[in-house]
Protein backbone atom coordinates (compact mmCIF):
# COMPACT_ATOMS: atom_id res chain seq x y z
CA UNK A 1 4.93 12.43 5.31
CA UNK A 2 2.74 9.25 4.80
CA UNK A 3 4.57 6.27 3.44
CA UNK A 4 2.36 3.64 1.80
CA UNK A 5 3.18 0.27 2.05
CA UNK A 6 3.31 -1.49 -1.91
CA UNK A 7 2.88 -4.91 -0.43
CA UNK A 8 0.37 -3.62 2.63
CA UNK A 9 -1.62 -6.87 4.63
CA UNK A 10 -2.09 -9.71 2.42
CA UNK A 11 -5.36 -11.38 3.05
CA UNK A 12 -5.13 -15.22 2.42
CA UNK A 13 -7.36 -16.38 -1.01
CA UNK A 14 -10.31 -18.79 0.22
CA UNK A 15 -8.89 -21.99 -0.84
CA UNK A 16 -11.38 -23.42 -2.65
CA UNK A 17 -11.40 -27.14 -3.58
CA UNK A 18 -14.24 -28.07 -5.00
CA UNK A 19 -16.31 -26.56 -8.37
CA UNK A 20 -19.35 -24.13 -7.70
CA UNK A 21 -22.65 -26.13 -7.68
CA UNK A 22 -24.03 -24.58 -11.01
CA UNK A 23 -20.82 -25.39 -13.20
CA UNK A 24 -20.80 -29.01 -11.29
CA UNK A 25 -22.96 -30.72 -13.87
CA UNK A 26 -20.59 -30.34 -16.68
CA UNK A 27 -17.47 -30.75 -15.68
CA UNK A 28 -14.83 -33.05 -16.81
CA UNK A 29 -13.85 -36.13 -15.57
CA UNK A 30 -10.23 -34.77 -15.54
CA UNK A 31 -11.36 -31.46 -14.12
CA UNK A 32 -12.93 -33.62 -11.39
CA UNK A 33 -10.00 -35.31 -10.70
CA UNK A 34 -7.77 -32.10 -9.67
CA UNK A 35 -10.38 -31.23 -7.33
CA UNK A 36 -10.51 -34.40 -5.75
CA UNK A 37 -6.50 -34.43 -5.78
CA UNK A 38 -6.87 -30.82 -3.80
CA UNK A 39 -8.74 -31.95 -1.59
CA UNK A 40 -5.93 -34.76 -0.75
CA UNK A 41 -3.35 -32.21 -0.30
CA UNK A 42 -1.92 -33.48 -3.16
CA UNK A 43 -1.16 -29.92 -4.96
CA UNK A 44 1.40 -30.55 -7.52
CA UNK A 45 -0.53 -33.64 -8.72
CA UNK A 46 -3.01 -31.21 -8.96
CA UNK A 47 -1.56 -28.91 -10.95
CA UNK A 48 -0.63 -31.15 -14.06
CA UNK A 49 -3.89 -32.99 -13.59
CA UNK A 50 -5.31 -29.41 -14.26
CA UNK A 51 -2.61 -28.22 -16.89
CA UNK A 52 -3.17 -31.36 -18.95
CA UNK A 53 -7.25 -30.77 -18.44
CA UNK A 54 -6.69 -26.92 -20.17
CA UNK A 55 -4.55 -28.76 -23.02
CA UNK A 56 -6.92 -31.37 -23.77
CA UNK A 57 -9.91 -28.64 -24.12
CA UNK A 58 -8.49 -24.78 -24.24
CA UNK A 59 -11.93 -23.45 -23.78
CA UNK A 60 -12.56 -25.18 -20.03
CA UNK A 61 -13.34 -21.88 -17.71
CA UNK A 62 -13.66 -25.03 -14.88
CA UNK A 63 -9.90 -26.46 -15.87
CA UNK A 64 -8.61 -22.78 -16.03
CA UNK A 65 -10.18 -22.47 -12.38
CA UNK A 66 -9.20 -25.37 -11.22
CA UNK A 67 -5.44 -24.85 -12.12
CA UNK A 68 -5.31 -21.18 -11.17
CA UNK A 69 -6.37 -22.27 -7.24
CA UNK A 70 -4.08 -25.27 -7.75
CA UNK A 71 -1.02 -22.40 -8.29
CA UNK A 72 -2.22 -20.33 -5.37
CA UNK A 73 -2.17 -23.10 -3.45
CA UNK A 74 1.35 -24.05 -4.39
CA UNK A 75 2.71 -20.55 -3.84
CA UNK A 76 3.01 -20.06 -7.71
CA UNK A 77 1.10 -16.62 -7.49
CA UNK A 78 2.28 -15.01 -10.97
CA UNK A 79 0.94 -18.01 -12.48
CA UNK A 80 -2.16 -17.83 -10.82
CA UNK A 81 -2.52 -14.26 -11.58
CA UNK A 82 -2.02 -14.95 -14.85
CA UNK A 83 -4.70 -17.99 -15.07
CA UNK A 84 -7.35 -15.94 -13.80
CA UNK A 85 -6.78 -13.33 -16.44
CA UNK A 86 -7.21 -15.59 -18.73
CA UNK A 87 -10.29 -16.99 -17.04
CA UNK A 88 -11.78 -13.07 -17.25
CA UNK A 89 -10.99 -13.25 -20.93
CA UNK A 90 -13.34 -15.72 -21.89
CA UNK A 91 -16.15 -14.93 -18.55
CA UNK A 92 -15.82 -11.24 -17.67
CA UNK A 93 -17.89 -11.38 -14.76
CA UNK A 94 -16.90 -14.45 -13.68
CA UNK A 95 -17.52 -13.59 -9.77
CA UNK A 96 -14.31 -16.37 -8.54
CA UNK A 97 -12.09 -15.02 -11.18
CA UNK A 98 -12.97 -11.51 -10.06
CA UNK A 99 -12.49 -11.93 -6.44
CA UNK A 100 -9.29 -13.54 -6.59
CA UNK A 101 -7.89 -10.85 -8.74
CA UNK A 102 -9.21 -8.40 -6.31
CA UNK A 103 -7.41 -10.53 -3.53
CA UNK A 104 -4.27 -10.82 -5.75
CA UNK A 105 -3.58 -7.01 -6.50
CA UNK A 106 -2.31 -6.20 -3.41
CA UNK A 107 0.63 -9.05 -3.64
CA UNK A 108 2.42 -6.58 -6.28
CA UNK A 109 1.98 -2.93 -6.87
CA UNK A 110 2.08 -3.23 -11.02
CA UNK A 111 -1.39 -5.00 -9.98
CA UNK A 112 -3.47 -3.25 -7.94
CA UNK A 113 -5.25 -1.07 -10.70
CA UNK A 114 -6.14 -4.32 -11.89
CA UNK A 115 -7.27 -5.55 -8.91
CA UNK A 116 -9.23 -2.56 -8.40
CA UNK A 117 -10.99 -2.87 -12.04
CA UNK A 118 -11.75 -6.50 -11.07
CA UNK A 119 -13.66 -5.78 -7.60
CA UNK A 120 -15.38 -2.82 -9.47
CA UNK A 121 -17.04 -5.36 -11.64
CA UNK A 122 -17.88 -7.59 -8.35
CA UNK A 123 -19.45 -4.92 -6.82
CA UNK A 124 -21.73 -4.28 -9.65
CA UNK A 125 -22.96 -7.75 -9.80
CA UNK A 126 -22.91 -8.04 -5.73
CA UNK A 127 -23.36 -4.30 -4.24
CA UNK A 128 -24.04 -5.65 -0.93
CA UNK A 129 -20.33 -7.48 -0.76
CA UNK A 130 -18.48 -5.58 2.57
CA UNK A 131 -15.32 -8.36 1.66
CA UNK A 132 -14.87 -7.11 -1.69
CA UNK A 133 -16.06 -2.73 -1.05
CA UNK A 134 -13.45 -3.03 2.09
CA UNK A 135 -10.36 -4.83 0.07
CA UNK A 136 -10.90 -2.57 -2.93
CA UNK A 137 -10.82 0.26 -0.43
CA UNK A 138 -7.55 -1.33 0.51
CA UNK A 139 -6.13 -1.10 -2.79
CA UNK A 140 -7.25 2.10 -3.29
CA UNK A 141 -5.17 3.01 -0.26
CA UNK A 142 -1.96 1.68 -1.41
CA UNK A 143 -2.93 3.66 -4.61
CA UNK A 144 -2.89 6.63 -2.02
CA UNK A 145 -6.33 7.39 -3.28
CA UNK A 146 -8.06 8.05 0.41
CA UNK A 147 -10.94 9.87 -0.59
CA UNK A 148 -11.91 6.65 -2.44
CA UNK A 149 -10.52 4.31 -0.23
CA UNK A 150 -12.57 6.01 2.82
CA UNK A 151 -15.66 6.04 1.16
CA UNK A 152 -15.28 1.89 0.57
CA UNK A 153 -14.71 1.72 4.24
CA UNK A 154 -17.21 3.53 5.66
CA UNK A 155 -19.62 1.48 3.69
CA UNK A 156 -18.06 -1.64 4.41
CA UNK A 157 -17.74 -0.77 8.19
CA UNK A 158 -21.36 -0.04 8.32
CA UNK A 159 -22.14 -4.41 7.62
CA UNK A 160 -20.84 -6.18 10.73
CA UNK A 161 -17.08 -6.15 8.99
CA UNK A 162 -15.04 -8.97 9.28
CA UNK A 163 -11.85 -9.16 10.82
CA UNK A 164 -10.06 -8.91 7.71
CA UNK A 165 -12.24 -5.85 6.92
CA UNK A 166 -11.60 -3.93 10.38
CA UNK A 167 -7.47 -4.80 9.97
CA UNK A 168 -7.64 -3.03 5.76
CA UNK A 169 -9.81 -0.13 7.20
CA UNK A 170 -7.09 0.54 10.24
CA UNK A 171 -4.40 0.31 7.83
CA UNK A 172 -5.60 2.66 5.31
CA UNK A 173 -7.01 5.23 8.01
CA UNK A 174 -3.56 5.54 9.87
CA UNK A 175 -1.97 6.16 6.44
CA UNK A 176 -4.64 8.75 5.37
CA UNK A 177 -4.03 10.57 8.76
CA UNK A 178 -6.62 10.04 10.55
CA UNK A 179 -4.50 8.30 13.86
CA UNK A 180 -7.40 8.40 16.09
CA UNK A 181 -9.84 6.45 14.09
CA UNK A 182 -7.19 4.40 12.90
CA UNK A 183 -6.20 3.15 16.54
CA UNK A 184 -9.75 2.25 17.12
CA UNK A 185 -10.27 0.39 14.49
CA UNK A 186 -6.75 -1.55 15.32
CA UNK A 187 -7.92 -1.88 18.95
CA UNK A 188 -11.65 -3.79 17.30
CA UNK A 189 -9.24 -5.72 15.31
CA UNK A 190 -7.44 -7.10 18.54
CA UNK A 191 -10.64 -7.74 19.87
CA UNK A 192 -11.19 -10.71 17.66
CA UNK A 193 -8.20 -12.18 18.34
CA UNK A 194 -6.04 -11.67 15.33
CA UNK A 195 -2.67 -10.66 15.51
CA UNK A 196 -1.12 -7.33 13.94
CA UNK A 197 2.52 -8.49 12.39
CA UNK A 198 4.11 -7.00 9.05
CA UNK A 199 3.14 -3.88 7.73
CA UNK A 200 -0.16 -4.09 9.52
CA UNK A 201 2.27 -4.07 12.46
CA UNK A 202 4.07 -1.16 11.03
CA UNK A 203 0.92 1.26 10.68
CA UNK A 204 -0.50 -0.25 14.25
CA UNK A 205 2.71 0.91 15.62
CA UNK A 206 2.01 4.82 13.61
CA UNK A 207 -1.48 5.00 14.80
CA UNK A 208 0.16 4.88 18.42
CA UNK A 209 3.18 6.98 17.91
CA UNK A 210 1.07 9.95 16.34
CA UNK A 211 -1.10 9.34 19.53
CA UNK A 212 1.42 9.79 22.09
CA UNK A 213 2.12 6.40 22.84
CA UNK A 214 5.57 6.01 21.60
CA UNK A 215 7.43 3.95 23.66
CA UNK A 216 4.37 1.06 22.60
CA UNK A 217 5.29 1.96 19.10
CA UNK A 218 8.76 1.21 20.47
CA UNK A 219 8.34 -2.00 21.34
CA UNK A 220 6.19 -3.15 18.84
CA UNK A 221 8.65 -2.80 16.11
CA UNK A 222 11.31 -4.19 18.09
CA UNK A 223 9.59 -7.01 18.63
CA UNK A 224 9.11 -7.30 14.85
CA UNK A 225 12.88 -6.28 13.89
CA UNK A 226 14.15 -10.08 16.20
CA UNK A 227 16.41 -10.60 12.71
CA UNK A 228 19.13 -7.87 13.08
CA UNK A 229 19.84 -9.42 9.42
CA UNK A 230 16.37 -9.07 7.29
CA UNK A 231 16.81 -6.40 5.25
CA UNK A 232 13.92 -6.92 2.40
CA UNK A 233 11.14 -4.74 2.06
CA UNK A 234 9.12 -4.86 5.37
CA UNK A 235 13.02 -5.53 7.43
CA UNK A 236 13.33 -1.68 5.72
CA UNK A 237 9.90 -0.61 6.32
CA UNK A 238 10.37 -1.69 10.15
CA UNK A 239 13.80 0.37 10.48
CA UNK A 240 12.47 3.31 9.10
CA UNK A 241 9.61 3.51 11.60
CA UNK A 242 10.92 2.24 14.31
CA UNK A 243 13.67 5.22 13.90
CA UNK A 244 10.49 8.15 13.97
CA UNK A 245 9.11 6.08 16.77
CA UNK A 246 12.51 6.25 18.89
CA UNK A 247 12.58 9.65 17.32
CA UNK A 248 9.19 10.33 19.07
CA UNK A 249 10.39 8.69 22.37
CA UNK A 250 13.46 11.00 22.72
CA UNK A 251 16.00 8.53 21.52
CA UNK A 252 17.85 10.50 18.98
CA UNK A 253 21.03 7.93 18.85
CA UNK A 254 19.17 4.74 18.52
CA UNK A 255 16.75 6.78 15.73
CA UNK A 256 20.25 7.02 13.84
CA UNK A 257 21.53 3.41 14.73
CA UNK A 258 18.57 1.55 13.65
CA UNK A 259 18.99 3.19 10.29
CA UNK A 260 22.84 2.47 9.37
CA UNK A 261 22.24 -1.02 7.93
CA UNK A 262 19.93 1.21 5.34
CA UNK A 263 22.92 3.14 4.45
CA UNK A 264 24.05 2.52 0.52
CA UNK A 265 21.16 0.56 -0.19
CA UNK A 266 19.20 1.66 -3.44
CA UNK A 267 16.07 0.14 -2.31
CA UNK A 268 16.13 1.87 1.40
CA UNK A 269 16.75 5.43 -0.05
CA UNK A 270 13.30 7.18 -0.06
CA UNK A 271 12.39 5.16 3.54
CA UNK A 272 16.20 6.36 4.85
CA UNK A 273 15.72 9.93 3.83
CA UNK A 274 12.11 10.10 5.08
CA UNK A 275 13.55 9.01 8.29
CA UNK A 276 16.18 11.43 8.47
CA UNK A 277 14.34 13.78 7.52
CA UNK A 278 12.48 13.48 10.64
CA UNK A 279 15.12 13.29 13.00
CA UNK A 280 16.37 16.19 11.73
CA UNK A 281 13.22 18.15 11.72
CA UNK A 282 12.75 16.71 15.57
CA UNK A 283 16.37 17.20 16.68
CA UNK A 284 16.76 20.65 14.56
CA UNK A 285 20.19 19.03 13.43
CA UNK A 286 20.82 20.78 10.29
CA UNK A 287 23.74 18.36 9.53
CA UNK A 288 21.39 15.85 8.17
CA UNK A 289 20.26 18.13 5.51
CA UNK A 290 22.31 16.91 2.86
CA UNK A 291 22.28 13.29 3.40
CA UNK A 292 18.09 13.92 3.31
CA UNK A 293 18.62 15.67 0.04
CA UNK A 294 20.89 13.52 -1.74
CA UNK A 295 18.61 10.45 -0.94
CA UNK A 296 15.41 12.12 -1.89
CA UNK A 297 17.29 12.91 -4.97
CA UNK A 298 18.36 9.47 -5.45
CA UNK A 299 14.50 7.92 -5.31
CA UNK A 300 13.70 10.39 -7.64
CA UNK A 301 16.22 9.07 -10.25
CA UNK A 302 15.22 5.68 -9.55
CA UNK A 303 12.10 5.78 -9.91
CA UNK A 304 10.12 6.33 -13.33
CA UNK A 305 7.23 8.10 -13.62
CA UNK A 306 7.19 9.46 -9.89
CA UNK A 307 3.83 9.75 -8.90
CA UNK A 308 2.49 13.54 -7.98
CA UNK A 309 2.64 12.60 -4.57
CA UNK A 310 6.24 12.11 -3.86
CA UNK A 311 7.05 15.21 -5.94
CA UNK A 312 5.18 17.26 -3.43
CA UNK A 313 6.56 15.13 -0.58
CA UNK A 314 10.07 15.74 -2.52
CA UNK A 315 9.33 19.42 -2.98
CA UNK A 316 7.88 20.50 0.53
CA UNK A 317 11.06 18.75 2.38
CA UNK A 318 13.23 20.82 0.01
CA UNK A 319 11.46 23.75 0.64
CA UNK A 320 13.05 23.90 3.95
CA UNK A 321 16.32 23.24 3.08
CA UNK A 322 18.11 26.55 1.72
CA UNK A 323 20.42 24.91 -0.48
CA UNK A 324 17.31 23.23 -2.26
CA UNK A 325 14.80 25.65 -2.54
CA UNK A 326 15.47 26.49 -6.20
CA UNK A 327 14.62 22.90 -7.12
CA UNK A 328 11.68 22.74 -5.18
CA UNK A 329 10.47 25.63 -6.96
CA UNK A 330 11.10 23.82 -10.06
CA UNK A 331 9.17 20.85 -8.72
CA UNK A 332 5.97 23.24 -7.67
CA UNK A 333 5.90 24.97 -11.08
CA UNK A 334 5.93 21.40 -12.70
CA UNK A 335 3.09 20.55 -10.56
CA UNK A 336 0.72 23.64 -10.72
CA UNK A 337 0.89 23.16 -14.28
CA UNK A 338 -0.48 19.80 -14.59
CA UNK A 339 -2.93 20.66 -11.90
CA UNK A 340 -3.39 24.26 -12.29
CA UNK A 341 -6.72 24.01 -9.87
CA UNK A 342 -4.54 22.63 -6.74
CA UNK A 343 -4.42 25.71 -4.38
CA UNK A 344 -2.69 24.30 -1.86
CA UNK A 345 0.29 23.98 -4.33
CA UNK A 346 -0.42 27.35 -5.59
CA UNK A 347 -0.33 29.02 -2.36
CA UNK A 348 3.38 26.71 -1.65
CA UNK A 349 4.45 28.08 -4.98
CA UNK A 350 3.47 31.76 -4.17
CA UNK A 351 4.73 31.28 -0.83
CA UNK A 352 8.21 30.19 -1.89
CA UNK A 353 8.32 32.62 -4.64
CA UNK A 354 8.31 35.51 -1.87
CA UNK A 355 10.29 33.74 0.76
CA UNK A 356 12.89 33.59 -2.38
CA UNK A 357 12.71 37.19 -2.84
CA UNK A 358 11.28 36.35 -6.16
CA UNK A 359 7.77 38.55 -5.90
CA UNK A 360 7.34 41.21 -3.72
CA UNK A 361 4.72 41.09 -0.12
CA UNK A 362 2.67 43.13 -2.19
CA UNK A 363 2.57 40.52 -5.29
CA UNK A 364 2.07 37.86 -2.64
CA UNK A 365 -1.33 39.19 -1.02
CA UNK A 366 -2.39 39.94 -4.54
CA UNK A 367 -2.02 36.91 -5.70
CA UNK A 368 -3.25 35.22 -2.90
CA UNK A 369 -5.88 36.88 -2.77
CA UNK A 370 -7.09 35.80 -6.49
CA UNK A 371 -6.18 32.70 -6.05
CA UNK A 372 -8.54 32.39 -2.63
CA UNK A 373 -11.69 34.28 -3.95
C-alpha cells in the first residue's frame, strides 16, 4: 500500500530581508525599520516594529510582508500563514505572497489545497518557474494526486532542477510506485551534496527496499530511529518502515519489535496495521489478521471524511481476510457508486461477489465481460 507522508520534506522559505525594488520607493519609514532590524538578527524587534507598522496603516501590503517573513523567521508559522492570506486578500497575485503559501502548504495537511491554489496562480503569471511547477507537484503528491503531481515533475525536471526540485520529484515518484525512477532521482539528489533525513529519508529508504536493497533500507532507518523514545509523527513513520524493511530482509522478530512502542497509540493505528499487515502477508502468519483488522477499523473511526483512497486500501486488505470480506464488500459497493466508471473497483466488486458465492462463474464472465467491452 503507499503511505503518504502529511508533513513530507519541508523546503526552507527564502528569508527575505529586504523590500522588492519596485515597492522600495514607497515604503514607510517604520516598514523600513523592520527590515533593517531583520537584517540585524534582531527578529522579535522585528516583529512589533512590523505589527505596530500594520496598526498604524491597515492597508500596508509592504508592513503585512514585512511581518509575515518576520513570523517565519521566528518559527511563528500559523501566523505567518495567516499574514500572507491576508496579504492575497488585498494583492491576489502578489508573486511573494503566492510563493510562500505554496512553500507553506506542505507544513500542515488542512493547507496544501491552498497551497496548491496559490502556486497555480504563480504559474500563470511565471510559466517558466521549475521551483514553484516542482513544489506544487509536491503537494499534489501528498494530495495522492500522481497523475498531476508527475506531470509537474516531468516539466520541472526537464529545466536544470534544483536540488530541492530533484529531492520533491524522488519523494513523490517512490510514493506513486515508480521505485526505479524514484532511486535515481534520490541517487542525483546525493550527488549535490544534500543529505536525505526525515521523511525524505523514509521514502529514500522505500525506493531501495522495493529494489532489493533491503538491508540499506535497514540501516538507513536505524540510523534515523537513534531516539528509542521519539514517538511523534516521523518517530512513527520511521517504525513502520523500518518494520517492512526488516520484513524485506528476513527479520520477522525485529519487524514485530520495532513496532510494540506503536501498540495502543491512536495516532500509530493506520501506520501499525499497514505494517502488520505486511508481515503477515510476508510471513503468511494468519494470527495477525485480527490485530490488522481491528486497527484498520480503528483509523477508519478516527478519521472523518476518509478519503477514497484508504477505503480501497481498507477494503482490498479485508478482502483477504475471511472474517472481513462482508465489509469489504460493503466498502466496494460504497465506492462503485460514487465512481461508477472505476473498473478496477468494479472488477474487485464482481470478483468478491463470486469468490463469496454471491453470483454464479457464469454471472461473473458476463459481467465482466460488459464491464470490459
Amino acid at each position: 500500500m503507499i503511505s503518504i507522508s502529511i508533513a513530507g520534506n519541508l523546503l526552507p522559505l527564502p528569508m527575505l530581508t529586504k523590500i522588492p525594488a519596485a515597492q522600495a520607493q514607497s515604503v514607510p519609514t517604520s516598514v523600513g525599520r523592520g527590515f533593517t532590524l531583520l537584517q540585524e538578527g534582531r527578529v522579535k524587534d522585528a516583529i512589533e516594529a512590523f505589527e505596530q507598522a500594520v496598526r498604524n496603516n491597515p492597508s500596508s501590503l509592504e508592513a503585512k510582508l514585512g511581518l509575515a517573513i518576520a513570523y517565519r523567521r521566528q518559527g511563528l508559522i500559523e501566523q505567518a500563514w495567516d499574514t500572507y492570506q491576508q496579504v492575497l486578500v488585498q494583492d491576489p497575485r502578489n508573486e511573494l505572497a503566492l510563493k510562500s503559501v505554496g512553500l507553506l502548504g506542505g507544513y500542515r495537511q488542512e493547507w496544501q489545497l491552498r497551497g496548491i491554489e496559490a502556486l497555480t496562480t504563480l504559474l500563470e503569471l511565471n510559466p517558466n518557474d521549475a521551483e514553484a511547477r516542482g513544489r506544487r507537484g509536491l503537494l499534489y503528491g501528498y494530495q495522492g494526486r500522481f497523475t498531476e503531481a508527475l506531470a509537474d515533475y516531468e516539466i520541472a525536471l526537464q529545466a536544470n532542477p534544483t536540488p530541492e526540485v530533484l529531492l520533491g520529484a524522488a519523494e513523490i515518484y517512490t510514493n506513486s510506485g515508480n521505485y526505479t525512477q524514484g532511486l535515481e532521482l534520490f541517487n542525483r539528489y546525493r550527488t549535490t551534496g544534500g543529505a536525505i533525513t526525515d521523511y525524505a529519508a523514509i521514502s529514500y529508504a522505500r525506493a531501495l527496499r522495493e529494489t532489493g536493497n533491503p538491508l540499506q533500507a535497514v540501516e538507513i532507518l536505524e540510523a534515523q530511529l537513534q531516539n528509542p523514545n521519539q514517538l511523534d509523527d516521523l518517530g512513527i513513520q520511521t517504525r513502520a518502515a523500518l518494520s517492512q524493511a526488516y520484513v524485506a530482509n528476513g527479520e520477522a522478530n525485529q519487524a514485530l519489535a520495532v513496532l510494540e512502542p506503536l501498540q495502543g497509540r491512536a495516532d500509530a493505528a493506520l501506520p501499525l496495521a499497514r505494517s502488520l499487515n505486511e508481515i503477515r502477508n510476508s510471513t503468511n502468519d494468519n494470527s495477525l489478521a485480527p490485530s490488522v483488522a481491528s486497527l484498520y477499523r480503528q483509523a477508519l473511526s478516527t478519521t472523518a471524511n476518509p478519503e477514497p483512497n484508504l477505503l480501497i486500501e481498507v477494503a482490498d486488505v479485508f478482502s483477504g481476510i475471511p472474517a472481513e470480506r462482508q465489509t469489504a464488500l460493503q466498502l466496494y459497493r460504497q465506492l462503485t457508486a460514487t465512481q461508477p466508471n472505476n473498473r478496477t473497483l468494479i472488477v474487485k466488486q464482481l470478483a468478491l461477489e463470486s469468490q463469496m458465492g454471491l453470483i454464479s462463474k457464469a454471472q461473473l464472465r458476463q459481467t465482466l465481460a460488459s464491464v470490459v467491452t
